[in-house]
PDB file of N, CA and C in Angstrom:
ATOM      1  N   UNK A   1      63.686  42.102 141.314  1.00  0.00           N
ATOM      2  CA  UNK A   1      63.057  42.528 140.100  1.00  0.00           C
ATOM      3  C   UNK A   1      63.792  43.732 139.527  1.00  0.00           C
ATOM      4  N   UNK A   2      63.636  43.949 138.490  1.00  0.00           N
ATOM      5  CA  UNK A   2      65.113  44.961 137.424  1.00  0.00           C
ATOM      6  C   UNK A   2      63.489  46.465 137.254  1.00  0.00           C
ATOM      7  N   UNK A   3      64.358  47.108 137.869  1.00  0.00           N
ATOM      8  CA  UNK A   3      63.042  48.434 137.575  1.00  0.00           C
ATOM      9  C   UNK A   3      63.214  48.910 135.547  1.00  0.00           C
ATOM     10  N   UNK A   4      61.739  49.092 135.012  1.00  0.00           N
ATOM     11  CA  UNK A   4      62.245  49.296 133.647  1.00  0.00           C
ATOM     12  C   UNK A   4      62.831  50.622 133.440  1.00  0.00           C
ATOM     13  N   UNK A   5      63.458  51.128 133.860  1.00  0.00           N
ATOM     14  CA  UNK A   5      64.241  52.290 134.050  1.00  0.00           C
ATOM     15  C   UNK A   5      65.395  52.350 134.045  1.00  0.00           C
ATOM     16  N   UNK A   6      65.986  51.436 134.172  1.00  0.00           N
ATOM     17  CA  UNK A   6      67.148  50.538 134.297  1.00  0.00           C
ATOM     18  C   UNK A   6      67.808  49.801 133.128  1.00  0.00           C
ATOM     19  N   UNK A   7      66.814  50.046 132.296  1.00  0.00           N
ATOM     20  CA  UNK A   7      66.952  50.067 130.914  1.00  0.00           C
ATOM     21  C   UNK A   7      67.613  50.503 129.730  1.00  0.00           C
ATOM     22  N   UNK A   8      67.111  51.922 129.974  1.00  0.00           N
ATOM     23  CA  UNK A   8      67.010  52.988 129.069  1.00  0.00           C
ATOM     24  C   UNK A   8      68.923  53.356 128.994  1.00  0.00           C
ATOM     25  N   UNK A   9      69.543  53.305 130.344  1.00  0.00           N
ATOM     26  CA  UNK A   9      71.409  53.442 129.813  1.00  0.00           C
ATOM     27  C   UNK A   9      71.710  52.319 129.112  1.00  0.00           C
ATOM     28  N   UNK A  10      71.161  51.122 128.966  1.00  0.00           N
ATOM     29  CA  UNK A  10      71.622  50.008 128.593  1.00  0.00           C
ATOM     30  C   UNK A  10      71.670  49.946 127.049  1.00  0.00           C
ATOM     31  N   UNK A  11      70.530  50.734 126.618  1.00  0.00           N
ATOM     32  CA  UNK A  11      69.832  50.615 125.178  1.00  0.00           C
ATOM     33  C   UNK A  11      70.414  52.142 124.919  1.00  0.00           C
ATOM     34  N   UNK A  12      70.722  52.628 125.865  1.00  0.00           N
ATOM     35  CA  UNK A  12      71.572  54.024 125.066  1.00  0.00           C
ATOM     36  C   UNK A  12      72.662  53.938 124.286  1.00  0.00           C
ATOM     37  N   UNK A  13      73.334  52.875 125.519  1.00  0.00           N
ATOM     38  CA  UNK A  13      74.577  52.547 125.111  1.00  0.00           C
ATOM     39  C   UNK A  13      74.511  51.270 123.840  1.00  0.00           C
ATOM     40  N   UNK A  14      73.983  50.671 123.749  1.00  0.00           N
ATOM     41  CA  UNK A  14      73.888  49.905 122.737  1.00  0.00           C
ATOM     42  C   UNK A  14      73.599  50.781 121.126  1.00  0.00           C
ATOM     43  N   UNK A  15      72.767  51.645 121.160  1.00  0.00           N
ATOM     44  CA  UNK A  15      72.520  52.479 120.246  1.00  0.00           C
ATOM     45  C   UNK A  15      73.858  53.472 119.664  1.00  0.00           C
ATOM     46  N   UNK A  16      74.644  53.648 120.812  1.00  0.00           N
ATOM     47  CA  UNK A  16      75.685  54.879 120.254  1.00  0.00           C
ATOM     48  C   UNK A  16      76.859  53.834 120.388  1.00  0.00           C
ATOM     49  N   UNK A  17      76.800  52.657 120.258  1.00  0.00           N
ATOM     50  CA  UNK A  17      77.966  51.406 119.800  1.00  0.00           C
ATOM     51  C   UNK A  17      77.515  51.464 118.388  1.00  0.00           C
ATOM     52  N   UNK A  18      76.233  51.163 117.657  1.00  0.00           N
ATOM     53  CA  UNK A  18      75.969  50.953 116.645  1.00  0.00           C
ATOM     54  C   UNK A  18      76.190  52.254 115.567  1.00  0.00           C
ATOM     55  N   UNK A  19      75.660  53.022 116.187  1.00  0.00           N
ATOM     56  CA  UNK A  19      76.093  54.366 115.398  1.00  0.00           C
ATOM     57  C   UNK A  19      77.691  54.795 115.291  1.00  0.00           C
ATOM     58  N   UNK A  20      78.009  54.344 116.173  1.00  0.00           N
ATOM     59  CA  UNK A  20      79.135  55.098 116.394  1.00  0.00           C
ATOM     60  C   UNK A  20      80.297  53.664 115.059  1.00  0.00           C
ATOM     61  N   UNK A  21      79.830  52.252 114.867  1.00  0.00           N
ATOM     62  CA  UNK A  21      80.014  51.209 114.137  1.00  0.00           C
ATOM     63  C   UNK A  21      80.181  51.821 112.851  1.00  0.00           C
ATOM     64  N   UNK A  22      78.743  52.203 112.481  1.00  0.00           N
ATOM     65  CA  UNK A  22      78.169  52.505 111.466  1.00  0.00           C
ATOM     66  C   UNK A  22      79.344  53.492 110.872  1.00  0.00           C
ATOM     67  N   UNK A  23      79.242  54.508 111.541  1.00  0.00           N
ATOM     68  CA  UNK A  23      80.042  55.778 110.954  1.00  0.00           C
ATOM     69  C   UNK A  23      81.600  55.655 110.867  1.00  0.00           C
ATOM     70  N   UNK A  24      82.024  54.697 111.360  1.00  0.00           N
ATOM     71  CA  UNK A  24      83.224  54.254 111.121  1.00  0.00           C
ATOM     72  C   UNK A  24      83.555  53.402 110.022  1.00  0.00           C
ATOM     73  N   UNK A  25      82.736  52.646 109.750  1.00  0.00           N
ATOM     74  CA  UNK A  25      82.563  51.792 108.491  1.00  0.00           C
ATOM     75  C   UNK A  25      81.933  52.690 107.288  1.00  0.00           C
ATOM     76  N   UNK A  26      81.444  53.695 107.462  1.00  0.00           N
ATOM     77  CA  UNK A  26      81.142  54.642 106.535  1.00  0.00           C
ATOM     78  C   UNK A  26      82.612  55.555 106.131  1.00  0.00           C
ATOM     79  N   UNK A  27      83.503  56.030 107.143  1.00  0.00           N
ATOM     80  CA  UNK A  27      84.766  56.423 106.944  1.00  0.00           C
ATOM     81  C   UNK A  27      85.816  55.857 106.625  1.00  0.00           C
ATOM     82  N   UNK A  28      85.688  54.240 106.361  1.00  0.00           N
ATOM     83  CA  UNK A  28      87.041  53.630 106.146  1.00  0.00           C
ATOM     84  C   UNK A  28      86.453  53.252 104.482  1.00  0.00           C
ATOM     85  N   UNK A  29      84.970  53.751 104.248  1.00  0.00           N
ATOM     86  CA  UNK A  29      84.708  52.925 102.609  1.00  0.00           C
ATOM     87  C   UNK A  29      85.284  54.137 102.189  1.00  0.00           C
ATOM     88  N   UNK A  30      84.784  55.323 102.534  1.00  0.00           N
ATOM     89  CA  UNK A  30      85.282  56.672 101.909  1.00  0.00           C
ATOM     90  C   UNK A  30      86.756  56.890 101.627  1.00  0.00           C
ATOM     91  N   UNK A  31      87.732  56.427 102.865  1.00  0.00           N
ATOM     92  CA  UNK A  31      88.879  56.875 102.426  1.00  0.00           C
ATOM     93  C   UNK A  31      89.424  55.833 101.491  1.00  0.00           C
ATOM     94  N   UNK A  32      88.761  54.118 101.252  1.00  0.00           N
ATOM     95  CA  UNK A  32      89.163  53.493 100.504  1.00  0.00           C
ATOM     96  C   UNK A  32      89.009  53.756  98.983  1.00  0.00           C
ATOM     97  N   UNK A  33      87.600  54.514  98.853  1.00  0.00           N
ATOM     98  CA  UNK A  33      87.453  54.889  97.447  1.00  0.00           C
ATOM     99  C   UNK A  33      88.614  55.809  96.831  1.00  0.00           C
ATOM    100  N   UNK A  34      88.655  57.210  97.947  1.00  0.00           N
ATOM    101  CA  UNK A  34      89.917  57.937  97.928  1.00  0.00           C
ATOM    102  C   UNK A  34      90.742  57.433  97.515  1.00  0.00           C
ATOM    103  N   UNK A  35      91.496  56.296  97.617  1.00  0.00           N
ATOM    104  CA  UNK A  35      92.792  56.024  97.503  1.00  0.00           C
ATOM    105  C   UNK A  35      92.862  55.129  96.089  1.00  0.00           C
ATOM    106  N   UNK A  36      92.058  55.223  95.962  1.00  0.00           N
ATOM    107  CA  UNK A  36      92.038  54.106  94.487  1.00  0.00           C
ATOM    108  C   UNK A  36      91.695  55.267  93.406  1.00  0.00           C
ATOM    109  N   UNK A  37      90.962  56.496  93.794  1.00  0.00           N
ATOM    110  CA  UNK A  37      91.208  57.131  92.403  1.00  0.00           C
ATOM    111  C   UNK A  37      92.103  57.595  91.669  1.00  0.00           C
ATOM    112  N   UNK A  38      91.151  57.687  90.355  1.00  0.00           N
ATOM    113  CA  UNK A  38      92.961  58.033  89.156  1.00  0.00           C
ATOM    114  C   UNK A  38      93.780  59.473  89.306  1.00  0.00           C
ATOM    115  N   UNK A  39      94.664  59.502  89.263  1.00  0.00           N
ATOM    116  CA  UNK A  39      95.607  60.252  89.125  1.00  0.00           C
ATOM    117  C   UNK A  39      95.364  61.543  88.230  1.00  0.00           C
ATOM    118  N   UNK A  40      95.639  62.544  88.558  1.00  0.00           N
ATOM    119  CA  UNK A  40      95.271  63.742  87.612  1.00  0.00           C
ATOM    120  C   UNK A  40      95.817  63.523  86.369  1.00  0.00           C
ATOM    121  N   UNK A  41      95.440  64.289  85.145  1.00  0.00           N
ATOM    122  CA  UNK A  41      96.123  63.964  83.881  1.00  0.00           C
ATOM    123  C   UNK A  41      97.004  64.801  83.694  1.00  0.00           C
ATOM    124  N   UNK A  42      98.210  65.072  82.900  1.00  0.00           N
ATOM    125  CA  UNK A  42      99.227  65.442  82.752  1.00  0.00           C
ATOM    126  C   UNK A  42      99.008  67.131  82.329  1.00  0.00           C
ATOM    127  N   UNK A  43      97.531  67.022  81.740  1.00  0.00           N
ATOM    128  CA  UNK A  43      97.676  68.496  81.647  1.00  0.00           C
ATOM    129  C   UNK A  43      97.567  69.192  82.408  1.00  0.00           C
ATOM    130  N   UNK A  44      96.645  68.681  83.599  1.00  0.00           N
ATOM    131  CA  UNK A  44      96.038  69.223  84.533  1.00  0.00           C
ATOM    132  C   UNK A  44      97.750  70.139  85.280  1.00  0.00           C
ATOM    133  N   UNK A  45      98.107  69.150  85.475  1.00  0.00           N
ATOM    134  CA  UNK A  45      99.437  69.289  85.954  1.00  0.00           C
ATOM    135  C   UNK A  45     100.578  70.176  85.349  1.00  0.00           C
ATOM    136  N   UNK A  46     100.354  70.570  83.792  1.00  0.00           N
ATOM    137  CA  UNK A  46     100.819  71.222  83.530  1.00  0.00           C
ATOM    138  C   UNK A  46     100.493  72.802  83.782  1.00  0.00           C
ATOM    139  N   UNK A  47      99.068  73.186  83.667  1.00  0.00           N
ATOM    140  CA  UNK A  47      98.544  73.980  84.148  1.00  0.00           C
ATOM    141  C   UNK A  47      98.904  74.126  85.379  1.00  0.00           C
ATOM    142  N   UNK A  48      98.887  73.427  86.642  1.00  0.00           N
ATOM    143  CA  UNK A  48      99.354  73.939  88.007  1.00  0.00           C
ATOM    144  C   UNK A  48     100.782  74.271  88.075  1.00  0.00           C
ATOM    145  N   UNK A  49     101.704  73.462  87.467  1.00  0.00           N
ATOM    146  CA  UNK A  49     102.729  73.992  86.945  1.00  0.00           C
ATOM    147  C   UNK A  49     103.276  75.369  86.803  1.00  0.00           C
ATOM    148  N   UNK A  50     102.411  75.965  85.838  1.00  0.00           N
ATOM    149  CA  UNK A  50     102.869  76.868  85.392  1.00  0.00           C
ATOM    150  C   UNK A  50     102.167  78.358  86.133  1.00  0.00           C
ATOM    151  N   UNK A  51     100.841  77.974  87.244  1.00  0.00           N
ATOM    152  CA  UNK A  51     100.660  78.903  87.986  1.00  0.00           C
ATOM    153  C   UNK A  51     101.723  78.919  89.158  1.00  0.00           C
ATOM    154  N   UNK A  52     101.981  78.090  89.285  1.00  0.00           N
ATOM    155  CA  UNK A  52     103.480  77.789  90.852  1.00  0.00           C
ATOM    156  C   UNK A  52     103.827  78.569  90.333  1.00  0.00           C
ATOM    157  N   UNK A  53     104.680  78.769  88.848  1.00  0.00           N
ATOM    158  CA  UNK A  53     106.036  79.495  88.329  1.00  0.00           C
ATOM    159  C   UNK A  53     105.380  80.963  88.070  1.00  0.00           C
ATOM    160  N   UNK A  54     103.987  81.269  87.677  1.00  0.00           N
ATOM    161  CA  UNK A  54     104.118  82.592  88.023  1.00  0.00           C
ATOM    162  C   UNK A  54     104.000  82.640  89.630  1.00  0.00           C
ATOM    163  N   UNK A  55     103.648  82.193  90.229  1.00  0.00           N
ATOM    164  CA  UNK A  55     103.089  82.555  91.808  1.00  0.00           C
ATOM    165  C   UNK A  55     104.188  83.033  92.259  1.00  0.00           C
ATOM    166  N   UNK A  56     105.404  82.215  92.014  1.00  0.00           N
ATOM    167  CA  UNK A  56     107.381  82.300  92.535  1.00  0.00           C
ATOM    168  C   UNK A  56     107.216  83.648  92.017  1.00  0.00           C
ATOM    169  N   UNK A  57     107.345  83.561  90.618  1.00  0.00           N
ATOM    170  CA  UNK A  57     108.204  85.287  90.083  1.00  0.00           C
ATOM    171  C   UNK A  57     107.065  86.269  90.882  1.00  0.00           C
ATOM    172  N   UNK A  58     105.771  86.301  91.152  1.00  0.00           N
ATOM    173  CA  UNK A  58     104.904  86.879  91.887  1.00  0.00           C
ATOM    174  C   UNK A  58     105.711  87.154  93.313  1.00  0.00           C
ATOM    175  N   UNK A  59     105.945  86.081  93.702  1.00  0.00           N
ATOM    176  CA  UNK A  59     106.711  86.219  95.581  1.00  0.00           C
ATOM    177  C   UNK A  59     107.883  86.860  95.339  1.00  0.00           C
ATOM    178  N   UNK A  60     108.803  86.792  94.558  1.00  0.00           N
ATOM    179  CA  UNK A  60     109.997  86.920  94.184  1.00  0.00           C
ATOM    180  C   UNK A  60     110.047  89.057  93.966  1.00  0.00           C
ATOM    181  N   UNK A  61     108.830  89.540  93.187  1.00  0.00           N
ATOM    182  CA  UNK A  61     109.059  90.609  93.311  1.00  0.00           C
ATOM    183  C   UNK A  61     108.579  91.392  94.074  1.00  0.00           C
ATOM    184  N   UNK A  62     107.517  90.482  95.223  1.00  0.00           N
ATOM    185  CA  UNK A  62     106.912  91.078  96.292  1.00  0.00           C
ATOM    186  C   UNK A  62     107.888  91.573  97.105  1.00  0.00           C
ATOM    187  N   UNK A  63     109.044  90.248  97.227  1.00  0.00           N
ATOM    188  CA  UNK A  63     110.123  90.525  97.775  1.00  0.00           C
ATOM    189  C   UNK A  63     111.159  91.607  97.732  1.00  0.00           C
ATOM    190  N   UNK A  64     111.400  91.612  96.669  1.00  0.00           N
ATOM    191  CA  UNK A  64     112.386  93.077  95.839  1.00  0.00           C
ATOM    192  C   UNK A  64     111.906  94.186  96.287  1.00  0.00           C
ATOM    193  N   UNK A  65     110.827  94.434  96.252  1.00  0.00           N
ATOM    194  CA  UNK A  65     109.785  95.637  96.510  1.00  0.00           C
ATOM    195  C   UNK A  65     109.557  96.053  98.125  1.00  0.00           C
ATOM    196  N   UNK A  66     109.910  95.142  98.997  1.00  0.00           N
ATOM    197  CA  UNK A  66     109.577  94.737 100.277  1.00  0.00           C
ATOM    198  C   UNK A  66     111.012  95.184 100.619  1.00  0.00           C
ATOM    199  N   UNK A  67     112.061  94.665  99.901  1.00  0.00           N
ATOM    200  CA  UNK A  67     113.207  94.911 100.106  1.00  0.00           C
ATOM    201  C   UNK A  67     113.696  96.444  99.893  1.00  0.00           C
ATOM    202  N   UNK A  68     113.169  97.155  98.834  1.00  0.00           N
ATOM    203  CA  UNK A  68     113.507  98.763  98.874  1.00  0.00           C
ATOM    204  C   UNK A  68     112.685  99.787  99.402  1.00  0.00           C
ATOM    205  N   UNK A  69     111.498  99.053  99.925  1.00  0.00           N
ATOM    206  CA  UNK A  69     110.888 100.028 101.440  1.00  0.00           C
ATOM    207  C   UNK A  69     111.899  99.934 102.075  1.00  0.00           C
ATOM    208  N   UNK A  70     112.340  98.742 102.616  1.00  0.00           N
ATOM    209  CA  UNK A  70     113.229  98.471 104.110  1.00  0.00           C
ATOM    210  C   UNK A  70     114.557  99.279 103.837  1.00  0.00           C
ATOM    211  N   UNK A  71     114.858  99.417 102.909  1.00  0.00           N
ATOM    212  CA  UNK A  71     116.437  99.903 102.117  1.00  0.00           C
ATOM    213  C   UNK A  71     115.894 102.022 102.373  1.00  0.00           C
ATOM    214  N   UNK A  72     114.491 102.392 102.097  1.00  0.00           N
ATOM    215  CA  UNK A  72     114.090 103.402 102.192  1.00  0.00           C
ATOM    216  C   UNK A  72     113.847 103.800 103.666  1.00  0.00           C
ATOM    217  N   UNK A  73     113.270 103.245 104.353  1.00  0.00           N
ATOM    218  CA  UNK A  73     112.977 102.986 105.533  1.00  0.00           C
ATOM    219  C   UNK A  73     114.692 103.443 106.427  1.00  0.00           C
ATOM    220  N   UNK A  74     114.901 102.651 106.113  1.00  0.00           N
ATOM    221  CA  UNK A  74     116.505 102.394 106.734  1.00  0.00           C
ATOM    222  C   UNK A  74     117.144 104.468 106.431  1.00  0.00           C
ATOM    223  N   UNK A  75     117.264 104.772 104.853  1.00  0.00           N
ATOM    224  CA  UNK A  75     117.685 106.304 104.672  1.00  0.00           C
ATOM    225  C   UNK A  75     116.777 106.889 105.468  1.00  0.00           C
ATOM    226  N   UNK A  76     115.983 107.078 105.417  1.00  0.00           N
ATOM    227  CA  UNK A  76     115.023 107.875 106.931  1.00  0.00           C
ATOM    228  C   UNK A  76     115.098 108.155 107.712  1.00  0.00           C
ATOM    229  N   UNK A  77     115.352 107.108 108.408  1.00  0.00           N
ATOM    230  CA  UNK A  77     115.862 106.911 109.632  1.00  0.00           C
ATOM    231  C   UNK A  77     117.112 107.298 109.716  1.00  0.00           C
ATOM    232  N   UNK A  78     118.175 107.600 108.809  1.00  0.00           N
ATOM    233  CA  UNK A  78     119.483 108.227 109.070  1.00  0.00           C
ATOM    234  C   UNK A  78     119.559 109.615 108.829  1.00  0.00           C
ATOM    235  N   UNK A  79     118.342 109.993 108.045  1.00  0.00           N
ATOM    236  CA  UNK A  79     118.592 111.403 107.789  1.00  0.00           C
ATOM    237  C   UNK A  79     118.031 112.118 109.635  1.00  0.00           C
ATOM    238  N   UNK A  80     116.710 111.221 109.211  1.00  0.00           N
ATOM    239  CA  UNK A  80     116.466 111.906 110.859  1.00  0.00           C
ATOM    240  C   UNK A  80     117.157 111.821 112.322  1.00  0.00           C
ATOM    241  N   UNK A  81     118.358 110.945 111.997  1.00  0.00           N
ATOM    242  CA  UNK A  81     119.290 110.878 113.170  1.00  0.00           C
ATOM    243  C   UNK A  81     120.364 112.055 113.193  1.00  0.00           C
ATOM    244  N   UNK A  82     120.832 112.360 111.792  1.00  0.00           N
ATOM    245  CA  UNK A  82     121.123 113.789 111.184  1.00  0.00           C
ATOM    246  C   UNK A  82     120.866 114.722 111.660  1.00  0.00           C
ATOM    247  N   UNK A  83     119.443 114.773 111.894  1.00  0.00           N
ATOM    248  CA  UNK A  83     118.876 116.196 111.687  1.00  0.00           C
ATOM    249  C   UNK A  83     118.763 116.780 113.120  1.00  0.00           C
ATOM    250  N   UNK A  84     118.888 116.439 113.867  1.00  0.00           N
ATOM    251  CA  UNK A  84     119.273 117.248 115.379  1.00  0.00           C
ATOM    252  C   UNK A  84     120.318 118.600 115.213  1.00  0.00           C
ATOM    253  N   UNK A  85     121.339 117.984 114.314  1.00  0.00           N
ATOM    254  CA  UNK A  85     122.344 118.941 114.114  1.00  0.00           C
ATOM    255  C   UNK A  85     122.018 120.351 113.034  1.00  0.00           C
ATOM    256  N   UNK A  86     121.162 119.662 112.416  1.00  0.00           N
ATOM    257  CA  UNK A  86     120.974 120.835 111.616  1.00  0.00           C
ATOM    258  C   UNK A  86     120.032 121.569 111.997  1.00  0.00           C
ATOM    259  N   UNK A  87     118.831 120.910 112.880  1.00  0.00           N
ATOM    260  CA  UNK A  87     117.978 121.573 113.223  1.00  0.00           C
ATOM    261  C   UNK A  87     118.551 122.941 114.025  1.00  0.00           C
ATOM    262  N   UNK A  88     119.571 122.207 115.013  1.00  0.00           N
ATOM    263  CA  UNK A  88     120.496 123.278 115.657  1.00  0.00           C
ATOM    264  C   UNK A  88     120.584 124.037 115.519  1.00  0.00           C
ATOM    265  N   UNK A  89     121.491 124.269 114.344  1.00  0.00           N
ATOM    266  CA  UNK A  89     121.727 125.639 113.167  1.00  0.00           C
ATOM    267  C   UNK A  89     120.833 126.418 112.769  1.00  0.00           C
ATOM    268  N   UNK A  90     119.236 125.407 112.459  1.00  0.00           N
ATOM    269  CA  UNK A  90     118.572 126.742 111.964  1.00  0.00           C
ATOM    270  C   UNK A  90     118.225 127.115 113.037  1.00  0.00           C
ATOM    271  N   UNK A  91     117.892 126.722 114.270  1.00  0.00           N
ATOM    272  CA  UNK A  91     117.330 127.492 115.542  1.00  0.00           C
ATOM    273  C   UNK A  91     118.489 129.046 115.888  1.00  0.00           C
ATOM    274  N   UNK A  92     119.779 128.585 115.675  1.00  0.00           N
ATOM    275  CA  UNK A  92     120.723 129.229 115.881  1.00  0.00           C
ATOM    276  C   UNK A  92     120.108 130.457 114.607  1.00  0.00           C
ATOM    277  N   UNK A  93     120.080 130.367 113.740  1.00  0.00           N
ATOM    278  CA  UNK A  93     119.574 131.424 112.624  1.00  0.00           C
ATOM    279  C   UNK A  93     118.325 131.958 112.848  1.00  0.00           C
ATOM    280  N   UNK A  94     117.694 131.612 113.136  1.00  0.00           N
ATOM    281  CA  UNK A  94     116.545 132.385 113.772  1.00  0.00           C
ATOM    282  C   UNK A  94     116.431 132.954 114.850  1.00  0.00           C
ATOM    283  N   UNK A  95     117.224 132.501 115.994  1.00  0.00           N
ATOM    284  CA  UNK A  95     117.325 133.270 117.255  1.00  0.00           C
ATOM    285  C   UNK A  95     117.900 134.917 116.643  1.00  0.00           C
ATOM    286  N   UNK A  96     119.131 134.536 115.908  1.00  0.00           N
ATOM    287  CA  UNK A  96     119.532 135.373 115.234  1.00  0.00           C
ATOM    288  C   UNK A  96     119.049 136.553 114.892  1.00  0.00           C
ATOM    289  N   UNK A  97     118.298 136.327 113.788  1.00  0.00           N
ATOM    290  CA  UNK A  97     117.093 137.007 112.614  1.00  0.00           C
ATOM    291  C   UNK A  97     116.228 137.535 113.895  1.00  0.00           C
ATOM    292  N   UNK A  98     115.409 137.131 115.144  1.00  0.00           N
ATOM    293  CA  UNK A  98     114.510 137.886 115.780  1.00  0.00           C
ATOM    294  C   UNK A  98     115.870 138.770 116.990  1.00  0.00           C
ATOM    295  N   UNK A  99     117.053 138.561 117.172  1.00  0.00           N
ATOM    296  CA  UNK A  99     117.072 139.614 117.928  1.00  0.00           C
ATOM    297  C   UNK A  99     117.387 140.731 116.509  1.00  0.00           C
ATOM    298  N   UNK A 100     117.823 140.670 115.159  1.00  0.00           N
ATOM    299  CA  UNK A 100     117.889 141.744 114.503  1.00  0.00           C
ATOM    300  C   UNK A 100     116.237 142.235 114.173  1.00  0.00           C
ATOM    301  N   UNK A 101     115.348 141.820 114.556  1.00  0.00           N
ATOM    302  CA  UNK A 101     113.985 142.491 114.831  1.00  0.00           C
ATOM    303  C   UNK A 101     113.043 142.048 113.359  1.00  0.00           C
ATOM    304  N   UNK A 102     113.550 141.050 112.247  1.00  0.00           N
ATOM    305  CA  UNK A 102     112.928 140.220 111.824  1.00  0.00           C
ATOM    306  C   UNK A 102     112.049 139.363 111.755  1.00  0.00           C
ATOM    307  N   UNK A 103     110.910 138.579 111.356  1.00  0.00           N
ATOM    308  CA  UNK A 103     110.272 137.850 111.525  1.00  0.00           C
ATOM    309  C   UNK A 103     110.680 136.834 110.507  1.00  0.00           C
ATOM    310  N   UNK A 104     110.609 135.527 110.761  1.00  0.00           N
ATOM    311  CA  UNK A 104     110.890 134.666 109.746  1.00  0.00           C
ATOM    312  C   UNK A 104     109.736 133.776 109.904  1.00  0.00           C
ATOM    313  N   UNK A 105     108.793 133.956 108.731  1.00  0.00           N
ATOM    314  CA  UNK A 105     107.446 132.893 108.793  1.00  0.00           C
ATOM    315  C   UNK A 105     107.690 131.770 108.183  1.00  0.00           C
ATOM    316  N   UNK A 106     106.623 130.891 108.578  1.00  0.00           N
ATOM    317  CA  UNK A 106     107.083 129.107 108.328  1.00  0.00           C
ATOM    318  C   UNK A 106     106.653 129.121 106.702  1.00  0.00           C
ATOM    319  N   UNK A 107     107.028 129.480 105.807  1.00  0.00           N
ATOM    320  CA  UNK A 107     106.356 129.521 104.633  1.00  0.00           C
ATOM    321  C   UNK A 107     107.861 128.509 103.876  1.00  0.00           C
TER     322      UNK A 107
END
Protein backbone atom coordinates (compact mmCIF):
# COMPACT_ATOMS: atom_id res chain seq x y z
CA UNK A 1 0.00 0.00 0.00
CA UNK A 2 1.60 3.67 -1.13
CA UNK A 3 1.49 5.81 2.30
CA UNK A 4 -0.39 9.29 1.25
CA UNK A 5 2.66 11.04 2.11
CA UNK A 6 4.35 9.76 -0.56
CA UNK A 7 2.60 11.97 -2.50
CA UNK A 8 3.14 15.29 -1.72
CA UNK A 9 7.18 15.16 -3.66
CA UNK A 10 5.38 13.79 -6.53
CA UNK A 11 2.80 16.70 -6.88
CA UNK A 12 5.62 19.09 -5.88
CA UNK A 13 7.42 18.16 -8.55
CA UNK A 14 4.75 18.16 -11.00
CA UNK A 15 3.73 21.69 -9.91
CA UNK A 16 7.31 23.36 -10.32
CA UNK A 17 7.47 21.46 -14.03
CA UNK A 18 4.37 23.46 -14.78
CA UNK A 19 5.43 26.66 -13.41
CA UNK A 20 8.60 26.49 -14.25
CA UNK A 21 6.71 25.61 -18.33
CA UNK A 22 4.68 28.42 -17.84
CA UNK A 23 7.39 31.03 -17.22
CA UNK A 24 9.36 29.97 -19.95
CA UNK A 25 6.69 30.29 -22.44
CA UNK A 26 5.97 33.60 -20.88
CA UNK A 27 9.81 34.58 -21.72
CA UNK A 28 10.11 33.38 -25.20
CA UNK A 29 6.48 35.49 -26.10
CA UNK A 30 8.27 38.51 -24.51
CA UNK A 31 11.46 38.36 -26.25
CA UNK A 32 9.45 37.56 -29.49
CA UNK A 33 7.42 40.72 -29.22
CA UNK A 34 10.90 42.45 -28.57
CA UNK A 35 12.22 41.58 -31.67
CA UNK A 36 9.55 42.53 -33.97
CA UNK A 37 9.33 46.08 -32.72
CA UNK A 38 9.79 49.15 -34.90
CA UNK A 39 12.86 50.72 -35.13
CA UNK A 40 13.47 54.16 -33.59
CA UNK A 41 12.72 57.11 -35.91
CA UNK A 42 15.39 59.02 -37.44
CA UNK A 43 15.00 61.83 -35.23
CA UNK A 44 15.18 60.12 -32.30
CA UNK A 45 18.52 59.19 -33.54
CA UNK A 46 19.47 62.32 -34.45
CA UNK A 47 19.08 63.63 -31.08
CA UNK A 48 21.30 60.74 -29.57
CA UNK A 49 23.60 61.66 -32.10
CA UNK A 50 24.31 64.74 -31.24
CA UNK A 51 24.47 64.09 -27.32
CA UNK A 52 27.44 61.28 -28.18
CA UNK A 53 29.19 64.37 -29.97
CA UNK A 54 28.85 66.60 -27.10
CA UNK A 55 29.57 63.72 -24.54
CA UNK A 56 33.21 63.13 -26.86
CA UNK A 57 34.14 66.96 -26.80
CA UNK A 58 32.92 66.59 -22.93
CA UNK A 59 35.60 63.44 -22.47
CA UNK A 60 37.97 65.03 -24.73
CA UNK A 61 38.45 68.11 -22.37
CA UNK A 62 38.14 66.14 -19.25
CA UNK A 63 41.10 64.75 -20.72
CA UNK A 64 43.22 67.95 -21.51
CA UNK A 65 42.50 69.08 -18.05
CA UNK A 66 43.50 65.66 -16.51
CA UNK A 67 46.42 66.00 -18.65
CA UNK A 68 47.81 69.49 -17.12
CA UNK A 69 47.30 68.34 -13.44
CA UNK A 70 49.61 65.37 -14.39
CA UNK A 71 51.99 67.90 -16.46
CA UNK A 72 51.64 70.10 -12.89
CA UNK A 73 51.94 67.30 -10.74
CA UNK A 74 55.01 66.10 -12.57
CA UNK A 75 56.79 70.27 -11.95
CA UNK A 76 56.26 69.56 -8.23
CA UNK A 77 57.63 66.92 -7.91
CA UNK A 78 60.87 68.31 -9.55
CA UNK A 79 60.99 71.36 -7.75
CA UNK A 80 60.76 69.34 -4.57
CA UNK A 81 63.54 67.01 -5.67
CA UNK A 82 65.45 70.47 -6.01
CA UNK A 83 64.88 71.63 -2.94
CA UNK A 84 67.17 69.59 -0.61
CA UNK A 85 69.85 71.74 -2.06
CA UNK A 86 68.54 74.82 -1.39
CA UNK A 87 67.10 74.03 1.68
CA UNK A 88 70.86 73.42 2.50
CA UNK A 89 71.84 76.88 1.91
CA UNK A 90 69.29 78.42 3.83
CA UNK A 91 70.08 76.22 6.90
CA UNK A 92 73.69 77.21 6.12
CA UNK A 93 72.38 81.07 6.44
CA UNK A 94 70.82 80.77 9.43
CA UNK A 95 73.26 78.77 11.33
CA UNK A 96 75.11 81.74 10.25
CA UNK A 97 72.78 84.72 11.33
CA UNK A 98 72.38 82.87 15.05
CA UNK A 99 76.06 82.48 15.71
CA UNK A 100 76.23 86.47 14.74
CA UNK A 101 73.55 86.62 17.69
CA UNK A 102 70.48 87.33 15.35
CA UNK A 103 67.21 85.91 15.32
CA UNK A 104 65.60 85.14 12.08
CA UNK A 105 61.68 84.58 12.54
CA UNK A 106 59.57 82.41 10.20
CA UNK A 107 57.65 85.42 8.95
Amino acid sequence: MMNPFDVIPIVGSLCTIALCTRAGWAIIRRLESRAGAAPAPPAALADVDQRLTEIERSTETIAMEIERLAEAQRFIAQLLAERPAATARLDAGRSAARDAGRVITPH
